[in-house]
C-alpha atoms as a PDB file:
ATOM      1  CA  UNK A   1       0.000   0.000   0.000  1.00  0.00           C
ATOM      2  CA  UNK A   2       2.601   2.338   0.657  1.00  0.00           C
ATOM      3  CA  UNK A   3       4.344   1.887  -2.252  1.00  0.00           C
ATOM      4  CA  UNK A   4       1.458   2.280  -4.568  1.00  0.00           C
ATOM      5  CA  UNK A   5       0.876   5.464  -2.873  1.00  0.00           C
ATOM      6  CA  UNK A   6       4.498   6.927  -3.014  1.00  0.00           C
ATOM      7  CA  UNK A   7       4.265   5.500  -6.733  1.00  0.00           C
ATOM      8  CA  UNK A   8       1.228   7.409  -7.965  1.00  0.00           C
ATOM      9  CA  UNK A   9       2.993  10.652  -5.942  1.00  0.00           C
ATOM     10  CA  UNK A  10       6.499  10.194  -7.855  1.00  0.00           C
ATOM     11  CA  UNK A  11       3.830   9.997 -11.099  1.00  0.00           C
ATOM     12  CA  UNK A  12       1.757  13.360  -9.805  1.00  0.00           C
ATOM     13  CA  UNK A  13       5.327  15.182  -9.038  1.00  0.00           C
ATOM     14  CA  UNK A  14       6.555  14.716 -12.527  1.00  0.00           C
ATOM     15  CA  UNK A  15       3.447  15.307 -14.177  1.00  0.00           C
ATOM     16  CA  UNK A  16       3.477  19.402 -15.412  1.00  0.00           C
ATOM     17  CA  UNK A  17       0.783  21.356 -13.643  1.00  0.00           C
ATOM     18  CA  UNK A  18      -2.309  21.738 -15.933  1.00  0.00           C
ATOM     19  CA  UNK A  19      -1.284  25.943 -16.820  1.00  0.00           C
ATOM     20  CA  UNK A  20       2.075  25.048 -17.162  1.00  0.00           C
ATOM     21  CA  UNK A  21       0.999  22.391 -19.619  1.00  0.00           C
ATOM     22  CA  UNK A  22      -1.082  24.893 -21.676  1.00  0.00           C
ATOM     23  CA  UNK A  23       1.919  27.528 -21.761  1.00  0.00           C
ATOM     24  CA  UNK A  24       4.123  24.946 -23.094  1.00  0.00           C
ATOM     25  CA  UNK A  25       1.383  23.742 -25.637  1.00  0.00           C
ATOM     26  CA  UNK A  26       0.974  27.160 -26.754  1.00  0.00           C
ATOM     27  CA  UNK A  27       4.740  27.592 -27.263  1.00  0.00           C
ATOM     28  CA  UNK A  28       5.897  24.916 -29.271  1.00  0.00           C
ATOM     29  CA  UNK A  29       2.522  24.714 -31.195  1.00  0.00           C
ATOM     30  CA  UNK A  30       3.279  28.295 -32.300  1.00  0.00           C
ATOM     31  CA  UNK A  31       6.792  26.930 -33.596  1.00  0.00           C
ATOM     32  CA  UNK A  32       5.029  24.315 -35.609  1.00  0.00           C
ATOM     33  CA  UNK A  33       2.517  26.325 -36.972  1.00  0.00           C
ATOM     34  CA  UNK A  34       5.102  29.255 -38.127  1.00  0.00           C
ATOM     35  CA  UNK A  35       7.722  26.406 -38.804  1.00  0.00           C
ATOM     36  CA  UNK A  36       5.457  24.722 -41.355  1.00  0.00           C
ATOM     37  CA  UNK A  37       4.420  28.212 -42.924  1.00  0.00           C
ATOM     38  CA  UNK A  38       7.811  28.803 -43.993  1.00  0.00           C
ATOM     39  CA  UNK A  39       8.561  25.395 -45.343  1.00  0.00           C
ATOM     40  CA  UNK A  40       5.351  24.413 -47.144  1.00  0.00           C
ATOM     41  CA  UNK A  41       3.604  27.917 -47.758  1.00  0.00           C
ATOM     42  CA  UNK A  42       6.581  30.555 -48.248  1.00  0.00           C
ATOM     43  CA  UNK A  43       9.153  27.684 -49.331  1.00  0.00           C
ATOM     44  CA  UNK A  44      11.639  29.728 -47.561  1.00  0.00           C
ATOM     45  CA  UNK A  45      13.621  30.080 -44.440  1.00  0.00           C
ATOM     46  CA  UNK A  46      13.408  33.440 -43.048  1.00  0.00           C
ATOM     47  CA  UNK A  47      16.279  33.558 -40.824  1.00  0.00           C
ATOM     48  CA  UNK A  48      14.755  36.544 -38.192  1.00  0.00           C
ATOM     49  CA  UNK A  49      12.055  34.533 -37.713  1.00  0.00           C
ATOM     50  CA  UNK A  50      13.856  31.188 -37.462  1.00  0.00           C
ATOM     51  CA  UNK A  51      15.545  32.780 -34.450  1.00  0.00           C
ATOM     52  CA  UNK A  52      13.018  33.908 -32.540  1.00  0.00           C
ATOM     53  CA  UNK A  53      11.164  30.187 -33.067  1.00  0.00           C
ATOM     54  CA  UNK A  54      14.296  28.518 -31.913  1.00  0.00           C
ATOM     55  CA  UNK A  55      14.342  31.001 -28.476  1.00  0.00           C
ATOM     56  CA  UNK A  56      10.026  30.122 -28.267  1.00  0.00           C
ATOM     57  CA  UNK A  57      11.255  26.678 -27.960  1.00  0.00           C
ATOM     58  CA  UNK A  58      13.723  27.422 -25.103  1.00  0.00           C
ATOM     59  CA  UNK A  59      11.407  28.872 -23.543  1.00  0.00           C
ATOM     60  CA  UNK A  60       8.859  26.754 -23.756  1.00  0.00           C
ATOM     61  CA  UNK A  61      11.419  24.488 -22.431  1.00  0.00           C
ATOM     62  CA  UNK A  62      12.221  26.886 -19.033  1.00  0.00           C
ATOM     63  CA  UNK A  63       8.366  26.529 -18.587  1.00  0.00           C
ATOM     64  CA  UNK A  64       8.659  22.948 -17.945  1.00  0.00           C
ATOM     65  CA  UNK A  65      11.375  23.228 -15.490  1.00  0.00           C
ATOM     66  CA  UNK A  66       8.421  25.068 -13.012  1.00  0.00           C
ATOM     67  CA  UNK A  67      10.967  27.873 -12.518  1.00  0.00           C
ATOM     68  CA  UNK A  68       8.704  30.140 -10.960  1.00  0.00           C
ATOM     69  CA  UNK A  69       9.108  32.964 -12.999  1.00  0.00           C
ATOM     70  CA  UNK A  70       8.517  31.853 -16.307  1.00  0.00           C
ATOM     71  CA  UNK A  71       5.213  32.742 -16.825  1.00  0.00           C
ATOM     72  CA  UNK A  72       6.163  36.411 -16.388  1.00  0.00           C
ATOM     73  CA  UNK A  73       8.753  35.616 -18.652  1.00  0.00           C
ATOM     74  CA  UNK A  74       6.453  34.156 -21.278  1.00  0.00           C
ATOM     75  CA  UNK A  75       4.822  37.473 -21.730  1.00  0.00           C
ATOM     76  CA  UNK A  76       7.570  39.556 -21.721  1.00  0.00           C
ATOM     77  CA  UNK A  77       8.817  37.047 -25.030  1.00  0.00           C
ATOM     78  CA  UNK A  78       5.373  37.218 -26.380  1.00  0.00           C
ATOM     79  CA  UNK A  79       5.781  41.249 -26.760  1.00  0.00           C
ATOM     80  CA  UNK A  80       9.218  41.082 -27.665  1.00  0.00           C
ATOM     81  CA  UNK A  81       8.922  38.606 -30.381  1.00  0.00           C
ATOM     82  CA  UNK A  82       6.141  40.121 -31.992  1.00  0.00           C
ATOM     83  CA  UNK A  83       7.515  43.458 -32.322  1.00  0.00           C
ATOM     84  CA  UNK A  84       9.462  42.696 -34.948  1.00  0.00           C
ATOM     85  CA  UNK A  85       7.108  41.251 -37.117  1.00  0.00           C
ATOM     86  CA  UNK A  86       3.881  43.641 -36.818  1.00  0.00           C
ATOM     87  CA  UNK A  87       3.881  44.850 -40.338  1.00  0.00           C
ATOM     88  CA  UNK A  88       3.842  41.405 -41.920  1.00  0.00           C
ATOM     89  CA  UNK A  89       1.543  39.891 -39.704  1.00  0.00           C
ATOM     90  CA  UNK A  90      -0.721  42.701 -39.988  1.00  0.00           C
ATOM     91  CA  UNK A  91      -0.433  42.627 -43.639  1.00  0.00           C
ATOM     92  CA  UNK A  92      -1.443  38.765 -44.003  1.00  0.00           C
ATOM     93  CA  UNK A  93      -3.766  38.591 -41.563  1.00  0.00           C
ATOM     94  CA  UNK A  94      -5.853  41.790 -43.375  1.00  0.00           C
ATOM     95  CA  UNK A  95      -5.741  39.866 -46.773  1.00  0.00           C
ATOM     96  CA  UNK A  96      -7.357  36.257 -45.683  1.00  0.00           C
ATOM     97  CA  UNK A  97      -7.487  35.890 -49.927  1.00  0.00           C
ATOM     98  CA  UNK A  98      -3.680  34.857 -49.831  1.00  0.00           C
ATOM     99  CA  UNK A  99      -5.060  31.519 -47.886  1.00  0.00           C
ATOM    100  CA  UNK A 100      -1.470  30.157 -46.709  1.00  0.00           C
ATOM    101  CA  UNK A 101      -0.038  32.638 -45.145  1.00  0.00           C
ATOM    102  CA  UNK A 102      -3.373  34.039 -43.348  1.00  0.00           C
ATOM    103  CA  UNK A 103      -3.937  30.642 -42.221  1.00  0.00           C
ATOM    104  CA  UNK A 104      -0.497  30.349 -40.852  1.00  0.00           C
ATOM    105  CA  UNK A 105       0.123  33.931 -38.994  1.00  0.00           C
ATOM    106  CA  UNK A 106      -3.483  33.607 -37.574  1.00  0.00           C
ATOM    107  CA  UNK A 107      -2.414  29.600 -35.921  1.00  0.00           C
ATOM    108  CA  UNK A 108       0.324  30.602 -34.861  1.00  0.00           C
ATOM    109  CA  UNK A 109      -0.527  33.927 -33.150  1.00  0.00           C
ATOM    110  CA  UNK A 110      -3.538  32.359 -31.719  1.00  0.00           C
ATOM    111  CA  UNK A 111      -1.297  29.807 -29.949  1.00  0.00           C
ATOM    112  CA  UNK A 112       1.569  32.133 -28.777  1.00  0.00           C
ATOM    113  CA  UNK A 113      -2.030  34.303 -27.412  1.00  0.00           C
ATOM    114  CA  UNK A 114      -2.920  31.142 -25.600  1.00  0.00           C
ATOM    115  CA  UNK A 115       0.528  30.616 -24.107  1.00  0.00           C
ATOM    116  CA  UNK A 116       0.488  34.260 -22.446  1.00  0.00           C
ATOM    117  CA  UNK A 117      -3.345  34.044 -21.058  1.00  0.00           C
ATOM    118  CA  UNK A 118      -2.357  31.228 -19.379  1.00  0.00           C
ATOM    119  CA  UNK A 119       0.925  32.933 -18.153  1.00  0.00           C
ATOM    120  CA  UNK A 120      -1.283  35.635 -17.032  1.00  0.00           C
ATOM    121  CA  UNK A 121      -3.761  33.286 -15.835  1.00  0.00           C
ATOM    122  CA  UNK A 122      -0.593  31.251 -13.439  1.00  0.00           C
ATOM    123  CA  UNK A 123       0.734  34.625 -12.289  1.00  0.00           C
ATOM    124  CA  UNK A 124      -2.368  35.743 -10.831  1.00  0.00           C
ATOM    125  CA  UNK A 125      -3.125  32.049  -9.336  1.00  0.00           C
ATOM    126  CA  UNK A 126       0.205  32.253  -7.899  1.00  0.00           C
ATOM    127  CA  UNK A 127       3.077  29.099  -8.023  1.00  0.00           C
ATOM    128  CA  UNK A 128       2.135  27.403  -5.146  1.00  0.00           C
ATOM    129  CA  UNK A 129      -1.720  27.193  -6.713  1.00  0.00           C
ATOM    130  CA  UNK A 130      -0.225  26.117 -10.152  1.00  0.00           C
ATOM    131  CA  UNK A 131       1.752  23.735  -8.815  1.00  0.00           C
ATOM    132  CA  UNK A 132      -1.022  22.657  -7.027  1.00  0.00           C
ATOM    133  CA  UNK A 133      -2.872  21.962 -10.543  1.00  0.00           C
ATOM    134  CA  UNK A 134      -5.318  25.115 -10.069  1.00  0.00           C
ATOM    135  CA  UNK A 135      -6.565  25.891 -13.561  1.00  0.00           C
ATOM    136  CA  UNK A 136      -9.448  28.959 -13.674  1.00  0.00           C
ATOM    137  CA  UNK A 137     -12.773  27.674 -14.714  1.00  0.00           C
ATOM    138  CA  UNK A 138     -12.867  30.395 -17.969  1.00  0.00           C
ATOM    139  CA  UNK A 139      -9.524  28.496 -19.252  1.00  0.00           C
ATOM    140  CA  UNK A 140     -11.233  25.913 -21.100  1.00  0.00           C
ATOM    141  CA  UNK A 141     -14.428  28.211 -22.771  1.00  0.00           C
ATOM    142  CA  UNK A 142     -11.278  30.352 -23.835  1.00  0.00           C
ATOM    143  CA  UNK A 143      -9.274  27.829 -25.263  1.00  0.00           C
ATOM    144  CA  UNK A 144     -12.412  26.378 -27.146  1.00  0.00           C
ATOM    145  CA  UNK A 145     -13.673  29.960 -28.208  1.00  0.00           C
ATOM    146  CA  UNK A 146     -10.240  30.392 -29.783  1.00  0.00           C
ATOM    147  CA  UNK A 147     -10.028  27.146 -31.304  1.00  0.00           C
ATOM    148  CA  UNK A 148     -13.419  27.891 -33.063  1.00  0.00           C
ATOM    149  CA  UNK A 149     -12.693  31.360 -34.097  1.00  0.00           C
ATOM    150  CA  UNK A 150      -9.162  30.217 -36.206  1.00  0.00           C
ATOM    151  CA  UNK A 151     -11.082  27.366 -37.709  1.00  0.00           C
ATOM    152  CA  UNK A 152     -14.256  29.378 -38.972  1.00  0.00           C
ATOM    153  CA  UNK A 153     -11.746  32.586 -39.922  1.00  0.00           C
ATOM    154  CA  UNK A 154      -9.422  29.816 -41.787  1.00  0.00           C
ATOM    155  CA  UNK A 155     -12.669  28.054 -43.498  1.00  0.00           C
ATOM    156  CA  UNK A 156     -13.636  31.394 -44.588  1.00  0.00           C
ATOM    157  CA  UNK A 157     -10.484  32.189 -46.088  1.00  0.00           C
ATOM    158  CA  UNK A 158     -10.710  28.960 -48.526  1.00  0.00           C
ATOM    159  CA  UNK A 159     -13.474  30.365 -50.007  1.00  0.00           C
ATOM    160  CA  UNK A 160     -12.089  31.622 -53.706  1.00  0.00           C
ATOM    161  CA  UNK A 161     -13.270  34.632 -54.715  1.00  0.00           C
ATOM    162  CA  UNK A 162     -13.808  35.457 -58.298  1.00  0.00           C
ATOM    163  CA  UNK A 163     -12.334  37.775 -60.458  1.00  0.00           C
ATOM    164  CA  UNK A 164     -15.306  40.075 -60.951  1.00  0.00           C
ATOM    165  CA  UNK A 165     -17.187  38.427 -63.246  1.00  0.00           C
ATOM    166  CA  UNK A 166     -14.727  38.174 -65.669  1.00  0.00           C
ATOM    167  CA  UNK A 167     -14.290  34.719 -67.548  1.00  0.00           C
ATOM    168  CA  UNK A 168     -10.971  33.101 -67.775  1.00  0.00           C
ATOM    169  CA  UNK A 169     -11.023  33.279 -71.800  1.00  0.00           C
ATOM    170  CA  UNK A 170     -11.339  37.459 -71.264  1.00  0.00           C
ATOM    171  CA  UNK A 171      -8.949  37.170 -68.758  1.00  0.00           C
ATOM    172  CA  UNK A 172      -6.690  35.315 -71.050  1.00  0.00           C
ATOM    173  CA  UNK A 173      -6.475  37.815 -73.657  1.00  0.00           C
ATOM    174  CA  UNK A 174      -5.405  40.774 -71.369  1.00  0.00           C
ATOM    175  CA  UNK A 175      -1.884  41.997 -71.198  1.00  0.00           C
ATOM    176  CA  UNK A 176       0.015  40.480 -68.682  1.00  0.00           C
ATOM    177  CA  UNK A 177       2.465  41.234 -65.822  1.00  0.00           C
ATOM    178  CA  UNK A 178       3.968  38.463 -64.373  1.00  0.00           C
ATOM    179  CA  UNK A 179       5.741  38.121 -60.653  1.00  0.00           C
ATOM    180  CA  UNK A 180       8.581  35.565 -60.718  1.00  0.00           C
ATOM    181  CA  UNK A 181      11.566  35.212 -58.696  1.00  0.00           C
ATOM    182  CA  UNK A 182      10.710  38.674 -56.121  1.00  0.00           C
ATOM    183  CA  UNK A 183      10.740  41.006 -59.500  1.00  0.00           C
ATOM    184  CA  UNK A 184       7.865  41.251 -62.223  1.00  0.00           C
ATOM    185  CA  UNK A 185       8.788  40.904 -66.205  1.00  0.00           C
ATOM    186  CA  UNK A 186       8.321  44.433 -67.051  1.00  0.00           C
ATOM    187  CA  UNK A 187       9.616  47.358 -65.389  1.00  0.00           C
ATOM    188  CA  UNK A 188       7.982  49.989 -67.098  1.00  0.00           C
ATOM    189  CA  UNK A 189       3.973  50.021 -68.105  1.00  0.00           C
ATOM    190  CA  UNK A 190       2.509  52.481 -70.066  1.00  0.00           C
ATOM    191  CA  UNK A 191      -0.995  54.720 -70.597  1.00  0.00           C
ATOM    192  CA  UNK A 192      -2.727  57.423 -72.112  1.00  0.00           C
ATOM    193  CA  UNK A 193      -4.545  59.742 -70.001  1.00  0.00           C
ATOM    194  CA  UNK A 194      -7.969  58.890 -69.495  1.00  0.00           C
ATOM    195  CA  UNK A 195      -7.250  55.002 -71.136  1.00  0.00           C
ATOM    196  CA  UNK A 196      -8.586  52.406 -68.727  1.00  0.00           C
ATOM    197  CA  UNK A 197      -5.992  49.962 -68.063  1.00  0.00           C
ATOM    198  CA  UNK A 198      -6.680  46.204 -67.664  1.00  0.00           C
ATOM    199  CA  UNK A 199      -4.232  43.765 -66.455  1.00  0.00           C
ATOM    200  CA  UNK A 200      -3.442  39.772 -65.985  1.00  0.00           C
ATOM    201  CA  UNK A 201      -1.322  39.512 -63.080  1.00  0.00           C
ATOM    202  CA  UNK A 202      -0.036  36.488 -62.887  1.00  0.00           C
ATOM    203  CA  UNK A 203       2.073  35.237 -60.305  1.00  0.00           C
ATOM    204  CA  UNK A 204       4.967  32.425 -60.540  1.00  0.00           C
ATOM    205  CA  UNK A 205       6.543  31.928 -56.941  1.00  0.00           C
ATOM    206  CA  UNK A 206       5.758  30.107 -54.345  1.00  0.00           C
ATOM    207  CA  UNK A 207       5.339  33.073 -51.792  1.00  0.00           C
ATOM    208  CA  UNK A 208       2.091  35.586 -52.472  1.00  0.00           C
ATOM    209  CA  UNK A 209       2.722  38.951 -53.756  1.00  0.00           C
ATOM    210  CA  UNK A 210       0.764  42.217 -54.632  1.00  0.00           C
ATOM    211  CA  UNK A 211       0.270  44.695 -57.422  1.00  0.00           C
ATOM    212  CA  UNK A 212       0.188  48.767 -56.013  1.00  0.00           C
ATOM    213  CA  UNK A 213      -0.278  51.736 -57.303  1.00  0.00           C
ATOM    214  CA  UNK A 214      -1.034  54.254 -54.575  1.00  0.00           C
ATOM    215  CA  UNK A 215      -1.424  57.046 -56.746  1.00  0.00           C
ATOM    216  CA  UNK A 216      -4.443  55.528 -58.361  1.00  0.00           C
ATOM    217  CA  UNK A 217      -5.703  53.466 -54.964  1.00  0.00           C
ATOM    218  CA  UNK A 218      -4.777  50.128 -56.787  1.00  0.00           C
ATOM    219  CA  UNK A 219      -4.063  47.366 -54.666  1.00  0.00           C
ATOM    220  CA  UNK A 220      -4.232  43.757 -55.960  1.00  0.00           C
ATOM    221  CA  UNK A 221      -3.318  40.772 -53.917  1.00  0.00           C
ATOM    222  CA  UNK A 222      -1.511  38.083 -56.165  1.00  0.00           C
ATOM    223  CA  UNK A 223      -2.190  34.736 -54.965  1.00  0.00           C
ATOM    224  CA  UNK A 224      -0.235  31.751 -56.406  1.00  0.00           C
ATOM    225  CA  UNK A 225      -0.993  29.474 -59.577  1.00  0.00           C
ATOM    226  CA  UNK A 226      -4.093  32.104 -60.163  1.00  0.00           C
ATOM    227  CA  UNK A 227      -4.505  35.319 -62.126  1.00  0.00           C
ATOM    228  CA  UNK A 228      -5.814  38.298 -61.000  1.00  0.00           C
ATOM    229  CA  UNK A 229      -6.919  41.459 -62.617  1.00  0.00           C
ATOM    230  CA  UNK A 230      -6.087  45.300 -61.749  1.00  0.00           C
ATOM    231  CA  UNK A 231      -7.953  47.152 -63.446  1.00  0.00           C
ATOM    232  CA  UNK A 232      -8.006  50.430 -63.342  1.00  0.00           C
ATOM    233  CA  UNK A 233      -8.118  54.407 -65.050  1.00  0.00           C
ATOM    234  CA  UNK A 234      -5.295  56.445 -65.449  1.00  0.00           C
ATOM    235  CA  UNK A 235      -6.327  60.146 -64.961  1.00  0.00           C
ATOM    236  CA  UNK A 236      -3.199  62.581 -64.790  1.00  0.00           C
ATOM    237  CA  UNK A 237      -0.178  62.285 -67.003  1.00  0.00           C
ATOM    238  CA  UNK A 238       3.169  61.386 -65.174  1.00  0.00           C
ATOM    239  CA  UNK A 239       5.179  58.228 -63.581  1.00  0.00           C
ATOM    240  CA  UNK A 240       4.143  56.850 -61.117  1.00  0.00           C
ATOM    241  CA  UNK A 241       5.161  53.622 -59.547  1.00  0.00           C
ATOM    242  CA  UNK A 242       3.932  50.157 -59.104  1.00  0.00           C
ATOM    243  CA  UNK A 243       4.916  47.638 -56.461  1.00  0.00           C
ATOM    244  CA  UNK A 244       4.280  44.401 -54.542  1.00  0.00           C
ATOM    245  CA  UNK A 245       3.709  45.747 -50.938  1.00  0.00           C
ATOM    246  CA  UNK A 246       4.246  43.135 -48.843  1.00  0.00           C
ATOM    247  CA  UNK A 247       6.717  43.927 -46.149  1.00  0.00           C
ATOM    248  CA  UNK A 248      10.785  42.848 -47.701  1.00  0.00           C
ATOM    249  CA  UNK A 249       9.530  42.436 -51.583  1.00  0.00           C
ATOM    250  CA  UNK A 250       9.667  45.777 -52.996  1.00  0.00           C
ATOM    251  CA  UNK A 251      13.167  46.546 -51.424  1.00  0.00           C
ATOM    252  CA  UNK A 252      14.449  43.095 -53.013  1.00  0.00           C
ATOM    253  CA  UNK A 253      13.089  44.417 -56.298  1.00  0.00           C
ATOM    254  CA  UNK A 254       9.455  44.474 -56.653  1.00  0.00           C
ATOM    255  CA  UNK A 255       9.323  47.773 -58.650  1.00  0.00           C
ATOM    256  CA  UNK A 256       8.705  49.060 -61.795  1.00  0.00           C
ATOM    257  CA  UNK A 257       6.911  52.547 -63.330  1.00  0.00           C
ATOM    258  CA  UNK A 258       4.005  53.244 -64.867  1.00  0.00           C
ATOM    259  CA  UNK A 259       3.889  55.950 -67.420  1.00  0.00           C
ATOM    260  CA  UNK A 260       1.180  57.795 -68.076  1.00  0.00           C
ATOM    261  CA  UNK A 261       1.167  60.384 -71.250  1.00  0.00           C
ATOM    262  CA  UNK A 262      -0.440  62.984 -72.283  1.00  0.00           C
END
C-alpha cells in the first residue's frame, strides 16, 4: 500500500501542472505552426524569424522546469517577439485571400495568445496554486472559443473569390504582368490619359505577392498558380510607380513605373 501510494505521488510530481501544460502547448505549437508556414507555404527560411522560433522553444522548455518565474517571462517574449514582425503579420492577416499565409500567422498567433493568457492566468493564481494543478474555470471556454474562431476565420479564407465576373477566356487575352523570382517581367507600363488599363497579373513563386499603385488606390493581392486582374483608369499624365507591398519584396526588387502620357 505504501508503495502504490508513493508510486502514484512520484507519477503526480513529474506530471506538469495543468497551466504550465497549456503555456508549453501554446509555445511549441506556435513553432510548428510558423515552422510549417515557412517550409510548405513561403518555401523559404526566413532567418529573423527562425531565431526567434528557436528562443520560443527554449522557452517553452524553461516553462517545464516550473521555474517560478517563467510565466512572467512568457509574456515579456510574447511582446518582444512580436515586435518585430507587426507589419507582416498585420499585412497577411488583413488579406485572408492569400489563404497560406493568413492561415499560418493567424495559428500561430492564436497559440503564442494562448501561451500568455495562461501565463497571465498562473501569475495571478500564484506558483504554489499552479503547482497545485489550479486551472481557472474560464480556461477551457477560452481555449475552445479560440479554437473555433481560427477554424471558422481559416474556413472562410478557402473560399475563392472570383475575379469580378470576368471569364478566364477574357482574362486570357489581357496583357500580362507576371511576378517571378521577387521582381515582375516588365519594369515599365505604359498609358494614355484617361485610357482604362486592364491587367493579368499572374504570379509564378511560391510566396504571395501584390500589385500597387497608390497614386491611383490600386491594390491587388496576387495569390499563387491564379490570375488576378487590376484594373483600373489612369487620370493625370506622369510616372508613377507600381509595387508588390508586402513587407521585404519591394526593397528586393518588386518595382517598376508606370507611365502615363499625355
Amino acid at each position: 500500500m505504501d508503495t502504490s501510494l508513493t508510486a502514484d505521488q512520484a507519477r503526480q510530481g513529474t506530471r506538469l501542472p495543468a497551466l504550465r501544460a497549456v503555456i508549453v502547448t501554446g509555445l511549441v505549437g506556435n513553432v510548428v505552426a510558423f515552422t510549417v508556414l515557412q517550409a510548405l507555404v513561403l518555401r523559404t527560411l526566413i532567418p529573423e524569424l527562425a531565431i526567434i522560433l528557436v528562443l520560443t522553444l527554449i522557452i517553452a522548455g524553461v516553462c517545464a522546469t516550473r521555474w517560478r518565474w517563467a510565466p512572467h517571462l512568457v509574456v515579456l517574449w510574447a511582446v518582444l517577439s512580436v515586435i518585430p514582425g507587426l507589419e507582416p503579420y498585420w499585412y497577411d492577416l488583413t488579406h485572408p485571400a492569400e489563404t497560406g499565409t493568413f492561415i499560418g500567422d493567424l495559428t500561430g498567433l492564436a497559440l503564442l495568445l494562448v501561451a500568455v493568457v495562461a501565463s497571465l492566468a498562473a501569475i495571478r493564481a500564484g506558483a504554489p496554486a499552479v503547482a497545485a494543478g489550479h486551472t481557472p474555470g474560464w480556461l477551457r471556454g477560452f481555449l475552445f472559443g479560440t479554437a473555433t474562431f481560427v477554424l471558422g476565420a481559416s474556413l472562410v479564407a478557402t473560399i475563392p473569390t472570383p475575379n469580378a465576373g470576368v471569364s478566364a477566356e477574357a482574362l486570357a487575352r489581357l496583357p500580362a504582368l507576371v511576378a517571378g523570382r521577387n521582381t515582375f517581367d516588365q519594369a515599365d507600363l505604359r498609358a494614355r490619359v484617361g485610357e482604362t488599363i486592364a491587367l493579368r497579373l499572374e504570379n509564378t513563386d511560391t510566396m504571395v505577392h501584390s500589385f500597387d499603385i497608390d497614386a491611383f488606390d490600386v491594390h491587388v493581392s496576387l495569390p499563387t498558380g491564379t490570375p488576378a486582374l487590376a484594373i483600373f483608369t489612369a487620370t493625370t499624365p506622369g510616372s508613377y510607380t507600381f509595387y508588390c507591398r508586402i513587407p521585404g519584396h519591394a526593397e528586393a526588387g518588386m518595382v517598376g513605373t508606370l507611365i502615363v502620357e499625355p
